[in-house]
Protein backbone atom coordinates (compact mmCIF):
# COMPACT_ATOMS: atom_id res chain seq x y z
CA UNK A 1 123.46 104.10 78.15
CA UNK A 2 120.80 105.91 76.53
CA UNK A 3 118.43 102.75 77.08
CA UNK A 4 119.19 102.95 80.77
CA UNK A 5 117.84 106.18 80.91
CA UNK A 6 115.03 105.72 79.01
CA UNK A 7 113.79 102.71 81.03
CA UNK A 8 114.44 104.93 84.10
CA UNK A 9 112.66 107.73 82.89
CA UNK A 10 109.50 105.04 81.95
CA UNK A 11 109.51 103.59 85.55
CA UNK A 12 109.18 107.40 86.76
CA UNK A 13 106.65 108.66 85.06
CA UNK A 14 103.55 106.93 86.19
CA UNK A 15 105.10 106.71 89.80
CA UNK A 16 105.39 111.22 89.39
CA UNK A 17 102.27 111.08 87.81
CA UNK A 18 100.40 109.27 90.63
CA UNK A 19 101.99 110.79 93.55
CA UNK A 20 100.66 114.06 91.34
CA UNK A 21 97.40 112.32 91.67
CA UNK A 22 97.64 111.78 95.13
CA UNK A 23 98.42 115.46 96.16
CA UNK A 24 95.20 116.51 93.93
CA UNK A 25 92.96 114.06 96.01
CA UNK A 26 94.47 115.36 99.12
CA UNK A 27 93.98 118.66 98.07
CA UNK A 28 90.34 118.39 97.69
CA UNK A 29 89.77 116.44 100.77
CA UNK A 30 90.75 118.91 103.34
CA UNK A 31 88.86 121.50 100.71
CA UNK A 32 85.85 119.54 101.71
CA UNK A 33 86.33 118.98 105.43
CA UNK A 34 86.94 122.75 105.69
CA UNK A 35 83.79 122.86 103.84
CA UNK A 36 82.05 120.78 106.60
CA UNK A 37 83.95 122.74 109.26
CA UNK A 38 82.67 125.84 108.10
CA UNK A 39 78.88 124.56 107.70
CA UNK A 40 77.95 121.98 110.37
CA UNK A 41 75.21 119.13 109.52
């Protein structure tokens, strides 16, 4: 049972770690495009 769990817990990690990823990127894009917003050309 414990193997079952840890196999889960593998699978999840990199999926929770690039959906983390994601989130940062987005972040920082709508950062910018306020940035751009803000200060035309």
């Amino acid at each position: 049972m414990e193997y079952v769990i840890a196999a889960y817990a593998l699978s999840l990690g990199p999926v929770a770690l690039y959906l983390a990823h994601l989130v940062r990127e987005r972040r920082r894009l709508l950062r910018d495009l306020d940035d751009t917003r803000v200060r035309p050309g």
